[in-house]
Each structure stands twice: as C-alpha cells, then as structure tokens.
C-alpha atoms as a PDB file:
ATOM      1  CA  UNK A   1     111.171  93.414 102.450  1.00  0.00           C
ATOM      2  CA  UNK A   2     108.499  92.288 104.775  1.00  0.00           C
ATOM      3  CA  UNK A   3     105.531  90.740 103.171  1.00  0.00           C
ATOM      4  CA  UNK A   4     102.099  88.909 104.127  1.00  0.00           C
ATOM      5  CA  UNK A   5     100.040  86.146 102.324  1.00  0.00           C
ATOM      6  CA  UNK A   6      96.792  85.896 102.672  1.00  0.00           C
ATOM      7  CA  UNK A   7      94.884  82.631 102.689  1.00  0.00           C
ATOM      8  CA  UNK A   8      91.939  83.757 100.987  1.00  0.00           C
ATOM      9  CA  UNK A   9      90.127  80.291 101.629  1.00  0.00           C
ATOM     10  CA  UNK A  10      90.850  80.087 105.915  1.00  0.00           C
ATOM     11  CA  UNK A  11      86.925  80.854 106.463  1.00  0.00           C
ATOM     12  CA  UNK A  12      85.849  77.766 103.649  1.00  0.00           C
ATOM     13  CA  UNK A  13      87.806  75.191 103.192  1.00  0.00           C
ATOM     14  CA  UNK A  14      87.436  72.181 105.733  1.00  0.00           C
ATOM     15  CA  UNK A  15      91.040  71.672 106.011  1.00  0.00           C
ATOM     16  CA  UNK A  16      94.797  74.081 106.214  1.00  0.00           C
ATOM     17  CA  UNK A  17      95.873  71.303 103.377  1.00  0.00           C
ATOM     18  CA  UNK A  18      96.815  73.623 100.496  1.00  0.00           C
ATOM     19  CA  UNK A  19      98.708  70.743  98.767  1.00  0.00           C
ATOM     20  CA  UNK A  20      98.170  70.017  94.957  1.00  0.00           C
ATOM     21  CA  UNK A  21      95.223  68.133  96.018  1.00  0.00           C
ATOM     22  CA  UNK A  22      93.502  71.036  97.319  1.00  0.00           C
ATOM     23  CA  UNK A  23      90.274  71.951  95.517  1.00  0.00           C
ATOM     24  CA  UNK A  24      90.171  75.859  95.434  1.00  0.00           C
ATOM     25  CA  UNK A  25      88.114  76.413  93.449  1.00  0.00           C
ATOM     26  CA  UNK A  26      85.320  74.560  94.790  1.00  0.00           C
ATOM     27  CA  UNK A  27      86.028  77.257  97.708  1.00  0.00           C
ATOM     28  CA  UNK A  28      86.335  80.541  95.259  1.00  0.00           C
ATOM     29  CA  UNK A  29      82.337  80.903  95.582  1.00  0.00           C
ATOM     30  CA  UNK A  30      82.189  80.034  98.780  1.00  0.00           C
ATOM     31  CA  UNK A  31      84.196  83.348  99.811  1.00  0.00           C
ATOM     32  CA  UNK A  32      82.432  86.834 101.012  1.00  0.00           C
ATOM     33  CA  UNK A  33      83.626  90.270 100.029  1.00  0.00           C
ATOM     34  CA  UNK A  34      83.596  91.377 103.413  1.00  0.00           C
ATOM     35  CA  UNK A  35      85.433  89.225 104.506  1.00  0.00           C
ATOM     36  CA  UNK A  36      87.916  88.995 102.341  1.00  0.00           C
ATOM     37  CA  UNK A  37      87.756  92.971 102.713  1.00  0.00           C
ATOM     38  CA  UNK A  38      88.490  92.274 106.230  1.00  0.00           C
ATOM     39  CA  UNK A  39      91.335  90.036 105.755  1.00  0.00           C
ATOM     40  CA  UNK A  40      92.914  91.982 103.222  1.00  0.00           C
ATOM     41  CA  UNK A  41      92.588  95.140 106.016  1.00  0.00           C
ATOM     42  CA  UNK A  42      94.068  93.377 108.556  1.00  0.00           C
ATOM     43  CA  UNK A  43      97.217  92.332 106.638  1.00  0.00           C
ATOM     44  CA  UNK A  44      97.994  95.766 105.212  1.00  0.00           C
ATOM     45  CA  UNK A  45      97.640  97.384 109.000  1.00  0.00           C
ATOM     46  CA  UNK A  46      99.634  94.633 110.433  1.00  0.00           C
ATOM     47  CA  UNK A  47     102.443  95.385 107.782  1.00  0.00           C
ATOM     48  CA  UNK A  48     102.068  99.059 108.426  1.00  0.00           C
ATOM     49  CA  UNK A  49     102.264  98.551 112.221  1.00  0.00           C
ATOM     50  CA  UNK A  50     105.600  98.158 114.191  1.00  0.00           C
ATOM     51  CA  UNK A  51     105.690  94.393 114.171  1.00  0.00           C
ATOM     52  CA  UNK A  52     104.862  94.243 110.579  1.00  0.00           C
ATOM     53  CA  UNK A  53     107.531  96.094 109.760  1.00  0.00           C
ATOM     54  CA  UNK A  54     105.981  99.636 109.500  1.00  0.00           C
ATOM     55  CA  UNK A  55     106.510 100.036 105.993  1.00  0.00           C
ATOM     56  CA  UNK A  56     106.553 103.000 103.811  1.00  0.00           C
ATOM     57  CA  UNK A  57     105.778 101.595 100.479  1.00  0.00           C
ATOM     58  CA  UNK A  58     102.831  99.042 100.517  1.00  0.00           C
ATOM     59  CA  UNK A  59     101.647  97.189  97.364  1.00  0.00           C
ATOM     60  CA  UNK A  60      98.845  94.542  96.597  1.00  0.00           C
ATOM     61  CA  UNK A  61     100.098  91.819  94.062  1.00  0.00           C
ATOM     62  CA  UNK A  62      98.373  88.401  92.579  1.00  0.00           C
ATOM     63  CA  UNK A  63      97.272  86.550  89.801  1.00  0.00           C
ATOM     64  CA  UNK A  64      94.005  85.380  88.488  1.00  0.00           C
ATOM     65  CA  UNK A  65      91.300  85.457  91.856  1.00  0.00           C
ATOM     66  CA  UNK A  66      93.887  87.085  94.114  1.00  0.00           C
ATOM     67  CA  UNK A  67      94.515  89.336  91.148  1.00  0.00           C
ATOM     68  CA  UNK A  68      91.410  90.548  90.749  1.00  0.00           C
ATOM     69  CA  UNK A  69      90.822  90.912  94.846  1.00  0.00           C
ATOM     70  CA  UNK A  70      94.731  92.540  94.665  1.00  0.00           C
ATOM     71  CA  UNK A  71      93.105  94.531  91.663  1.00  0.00           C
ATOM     72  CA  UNK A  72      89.873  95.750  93.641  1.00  0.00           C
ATOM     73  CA  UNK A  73      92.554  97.337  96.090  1.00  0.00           C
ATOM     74  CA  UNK A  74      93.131 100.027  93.734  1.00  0.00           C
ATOM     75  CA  UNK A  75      89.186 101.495  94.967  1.00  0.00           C
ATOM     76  CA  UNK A  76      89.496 100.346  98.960  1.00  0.00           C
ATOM     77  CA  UNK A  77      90.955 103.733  99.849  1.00  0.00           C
ATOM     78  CA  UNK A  78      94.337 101.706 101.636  1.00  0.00           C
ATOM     79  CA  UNK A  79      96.244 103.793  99.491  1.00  0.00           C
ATOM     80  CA  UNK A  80      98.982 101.353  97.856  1.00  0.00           C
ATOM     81  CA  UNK A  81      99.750 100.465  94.898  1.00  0.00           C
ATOM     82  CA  UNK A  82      98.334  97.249  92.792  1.00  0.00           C
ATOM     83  CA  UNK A  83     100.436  95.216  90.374  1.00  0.00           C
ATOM     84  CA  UNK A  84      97.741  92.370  89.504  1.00  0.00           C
ATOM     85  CA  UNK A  85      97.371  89.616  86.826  1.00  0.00           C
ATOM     86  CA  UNK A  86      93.286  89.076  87.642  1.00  0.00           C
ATOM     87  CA  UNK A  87      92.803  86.488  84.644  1.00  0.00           C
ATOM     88  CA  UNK A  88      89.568  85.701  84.136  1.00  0.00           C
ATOM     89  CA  UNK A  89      87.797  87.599  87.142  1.00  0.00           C
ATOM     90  CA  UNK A  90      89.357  90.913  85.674  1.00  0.00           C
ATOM     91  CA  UNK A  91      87.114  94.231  86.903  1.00  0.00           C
ATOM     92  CA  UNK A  92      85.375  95.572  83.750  1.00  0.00           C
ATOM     93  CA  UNK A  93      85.166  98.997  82.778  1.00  0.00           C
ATOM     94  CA  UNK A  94      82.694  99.609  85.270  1.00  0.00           C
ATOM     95  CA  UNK A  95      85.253  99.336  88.428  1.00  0.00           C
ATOM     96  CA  UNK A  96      87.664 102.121  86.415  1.00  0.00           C
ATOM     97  CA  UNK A  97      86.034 104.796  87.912  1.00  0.00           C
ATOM     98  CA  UNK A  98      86.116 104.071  91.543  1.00  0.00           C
ATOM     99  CA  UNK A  99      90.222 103.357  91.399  1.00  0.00           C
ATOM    100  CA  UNK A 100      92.163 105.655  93.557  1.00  0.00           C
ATOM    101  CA  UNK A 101      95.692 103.858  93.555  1.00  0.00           C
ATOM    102  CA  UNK A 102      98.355 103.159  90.826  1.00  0.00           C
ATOM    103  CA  UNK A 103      97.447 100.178  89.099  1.00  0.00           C
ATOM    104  CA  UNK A 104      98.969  98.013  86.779  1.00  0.00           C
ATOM    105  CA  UNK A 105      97.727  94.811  84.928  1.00  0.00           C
ATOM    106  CA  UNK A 106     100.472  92.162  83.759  1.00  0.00           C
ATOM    107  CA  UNK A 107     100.035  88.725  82.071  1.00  0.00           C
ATOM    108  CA  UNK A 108     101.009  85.891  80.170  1.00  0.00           C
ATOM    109  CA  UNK A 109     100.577  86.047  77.036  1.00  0.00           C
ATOM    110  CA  UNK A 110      98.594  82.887  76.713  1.00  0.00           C
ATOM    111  CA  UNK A 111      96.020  83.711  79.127  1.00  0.00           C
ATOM    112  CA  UNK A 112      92.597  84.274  77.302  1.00  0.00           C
ATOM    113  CA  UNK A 113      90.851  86.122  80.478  1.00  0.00           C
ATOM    114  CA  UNK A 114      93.467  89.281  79.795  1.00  0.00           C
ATOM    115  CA  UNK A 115      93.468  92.139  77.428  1.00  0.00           C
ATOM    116  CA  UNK A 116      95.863  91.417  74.742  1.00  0.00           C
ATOM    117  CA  UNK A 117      97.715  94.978  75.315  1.00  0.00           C
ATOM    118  CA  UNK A 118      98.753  93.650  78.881  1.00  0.00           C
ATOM    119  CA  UNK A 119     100.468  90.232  77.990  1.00  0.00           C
ATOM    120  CA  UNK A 120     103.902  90.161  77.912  1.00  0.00           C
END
C-alpha cells in the first residue's frame, strides 16, 4: 500500500508542531480552496507517478475537515474513490449533483454533524 498525508495547515500555521498543543482549528479558516485543491492534486499525481508507487486504485479518506475536503474529491474529476467521515463540515444536498466518484460516508455514532443513517 503506498499512501500520502496531507498537512492541510503547511501554508497557516506558524510552526511544523502538530503536537496535542497544536491549535488547528484556529488554522481551519485560515485555509484556501485552491490551495488545498492544489495540495490535494499534487499528492494524488505523485502517488500515481513512478515514485509514488504508480497505483491503480486511488482513494481519498478522512474525518471531520479532511472528510469533508476527502468528500469534495468525489466532484474534482481525479477519478478515485472517497470513503469520508466529514462531521460537521458535511457537503449538503447541493454538492450531490456535481459528484462523479464512488462515495461513501461513515461515522460514529455519537457524532451530531452526521446523518443518523451513516453512523455505525
């Protein structure tokens, strides 16, 4: 399996410290679509490239605001498949349309921000 994870907050936050300590989300707002587009690009061709791996099979996975970016996949047109848990910044019905890719929503079953019919 070859895999990439993308630090979502590289282009905000002041430090690399991701520790417990780490405020992020005092950085959430901070972010810009295109450039988490851009990001997001840039790890699915370098995992579809030689030294990435050149997968066959590429998917988009995450939970609450790298859910819902892992969710938005499904309408980017990089043609893999999204597994998400968005939470709270879940697409509404509004996004539906513009999905091109399997998608799949999963989630606790505590978590107030998710349909009911996807907790497990």
């Amino acid at each position: 399996m070859d895999a990439v994870a993308i630090d979502f907050f590289a282009r905000t936050a002041p430090s690399e410290d991701r520790s417990e300590a780490f405020d992020f989300m005092a950085q959430v707002p901070l972010t810009k679509p295109e450039t988490l587009q851009a990001d997001i690009v840039a790890g699915a061709a370098y995992l579809r490239a030689a030294d990435g791996g050149k997968v066959k099979n590429l998917y988009s996975v995450g939970f609450c605001f790298g859910g819902a970016l892992s969710y938005l996949q499904a309408a980017s047109g990089l043609e893999y498949a999204v597994p998400s848990a968005p939470g709270p910044w879940a697409p509404g019905p509004w996004f539906h349309g513009g999905a091109r890719a399997p998608r799949g929503h999963r989630a606790g079953r505590r978590d107030p921000g998710s349909p009911a019919g996807a907790r497990v």
